[in-house]
Protein backbone atom coordinates (compact mmCIF):
# COMPACT_ATOMS: atom_id res chain seq x y z
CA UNK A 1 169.71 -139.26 46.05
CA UNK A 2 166.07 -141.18 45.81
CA UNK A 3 164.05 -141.57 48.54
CA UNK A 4 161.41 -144.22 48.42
CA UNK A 5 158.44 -143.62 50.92
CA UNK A 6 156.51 -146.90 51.44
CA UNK A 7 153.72 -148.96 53.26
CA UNK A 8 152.81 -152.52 53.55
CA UNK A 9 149.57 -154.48 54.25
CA UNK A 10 149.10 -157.63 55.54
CA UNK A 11 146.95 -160.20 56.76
CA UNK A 12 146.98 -163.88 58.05
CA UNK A 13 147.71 -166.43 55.90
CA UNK A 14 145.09 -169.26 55.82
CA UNK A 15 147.10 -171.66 57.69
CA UNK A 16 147.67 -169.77 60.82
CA UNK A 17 143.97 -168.32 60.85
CA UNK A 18 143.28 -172.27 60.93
CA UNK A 19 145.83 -173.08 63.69
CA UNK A 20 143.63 -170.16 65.53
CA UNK A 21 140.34 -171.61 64.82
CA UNK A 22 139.27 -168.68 62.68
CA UNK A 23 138.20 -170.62 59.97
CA UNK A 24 135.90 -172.49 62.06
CA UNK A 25 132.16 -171.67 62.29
CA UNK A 26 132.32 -170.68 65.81
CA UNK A 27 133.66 -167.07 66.44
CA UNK A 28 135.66 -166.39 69.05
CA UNK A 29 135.13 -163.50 71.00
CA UNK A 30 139.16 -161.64 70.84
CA UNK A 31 138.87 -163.08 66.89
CA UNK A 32 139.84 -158.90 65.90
CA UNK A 33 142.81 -159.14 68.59
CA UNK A 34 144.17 -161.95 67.15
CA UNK A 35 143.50 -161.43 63.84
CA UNK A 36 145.72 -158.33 64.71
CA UNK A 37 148.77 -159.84 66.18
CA UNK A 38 148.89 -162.64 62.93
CA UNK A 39 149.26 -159.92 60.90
CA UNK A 40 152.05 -158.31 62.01
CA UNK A 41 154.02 -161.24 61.88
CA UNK A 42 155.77 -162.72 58.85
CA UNK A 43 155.74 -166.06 59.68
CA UNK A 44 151.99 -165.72 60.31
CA UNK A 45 150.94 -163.63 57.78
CA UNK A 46 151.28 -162.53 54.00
CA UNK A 47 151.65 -159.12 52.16
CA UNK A 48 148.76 -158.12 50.10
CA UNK A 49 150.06 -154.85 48.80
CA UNK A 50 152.47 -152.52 48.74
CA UNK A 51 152.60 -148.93 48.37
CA UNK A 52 155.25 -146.35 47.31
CA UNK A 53 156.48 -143.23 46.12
CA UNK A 54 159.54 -142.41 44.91
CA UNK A 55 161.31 -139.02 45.15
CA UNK A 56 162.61 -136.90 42.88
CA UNK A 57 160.19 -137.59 40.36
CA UNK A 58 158.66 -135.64 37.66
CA UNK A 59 155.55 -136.51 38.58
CA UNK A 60 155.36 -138.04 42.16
CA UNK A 61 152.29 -139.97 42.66
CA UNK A 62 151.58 -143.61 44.71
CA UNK A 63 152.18 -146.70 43.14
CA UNK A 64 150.39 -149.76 44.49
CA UNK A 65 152.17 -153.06 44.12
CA UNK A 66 149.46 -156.07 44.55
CA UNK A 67 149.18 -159.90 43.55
CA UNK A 68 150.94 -162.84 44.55
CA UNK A 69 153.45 -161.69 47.62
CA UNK A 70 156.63 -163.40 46.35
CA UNK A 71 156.00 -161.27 42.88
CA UNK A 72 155.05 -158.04 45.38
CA UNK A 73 158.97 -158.57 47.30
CA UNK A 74 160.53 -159.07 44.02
CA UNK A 75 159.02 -155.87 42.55
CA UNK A 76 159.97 -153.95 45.26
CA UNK A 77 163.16 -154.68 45.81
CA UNK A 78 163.93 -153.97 41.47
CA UNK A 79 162.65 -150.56 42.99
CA UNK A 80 164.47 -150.17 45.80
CA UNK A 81 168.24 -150.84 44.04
CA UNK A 82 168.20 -147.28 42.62
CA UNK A 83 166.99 -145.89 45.87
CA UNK A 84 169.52 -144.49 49.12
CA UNK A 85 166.70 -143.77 51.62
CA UNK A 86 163.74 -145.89 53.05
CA UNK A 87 161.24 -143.54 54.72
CA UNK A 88 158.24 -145.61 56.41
CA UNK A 89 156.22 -145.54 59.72
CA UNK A 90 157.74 -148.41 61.08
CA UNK A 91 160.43 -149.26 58.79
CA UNK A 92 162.84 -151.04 60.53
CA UNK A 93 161.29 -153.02 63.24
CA UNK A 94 158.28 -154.11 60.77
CA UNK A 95 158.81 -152.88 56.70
CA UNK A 96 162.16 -154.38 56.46
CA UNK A 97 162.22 -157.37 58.29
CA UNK A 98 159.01 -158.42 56.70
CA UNK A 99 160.00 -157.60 52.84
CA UNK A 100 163.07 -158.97 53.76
């Protein structure tokens, strides 16, 4: 059995920091609250890496996954066929359903 232990980044993408007026010159003052909740959402916000370890392994050590998201997903998810457990922080409500 593999296990595959992982963690995801994000951040907004440049549309909805727009929509927010966060590209604007004038910075508003809950800017780091906001910037927080576009994040964590996948319709506001992109993946800019990806990090995992996979066990067994001769040699376990993190991997980092980074570059354009839709190439990030599709790496992932070559990894993930061989693997029968997903072990995140918040890997169901958030991992998943973002990757996915």
């Amino acid at each position: 059995m593999k296990t595959i232990f992982l963690d995801i980044e994000t951040v907004p993408t440049d549309q909805s920091l727009k929509e927010n007026g966060l590209l604007d010159s004038q910075i508003q003052l809950d800017e780091a609250e906001l910037i927080k909740k576009l994040s964590l959402s996948a319709a506001t916000a992109r993946i800019i890496c990806l990090c995992y370890a996979i066990e067994p392994s001769v040699s376990p050590t993190v991997e980092v996954l980074q570059g354009e998201e839709t190439d990030i997903i599709k790496n992932f998810w070559k990894l993930a066929l061989d693997c029968n457990l997903f072990f995140g922080h918040n890997i169901l409500d958030f991992y998943l359903r973002f990757i996915y």
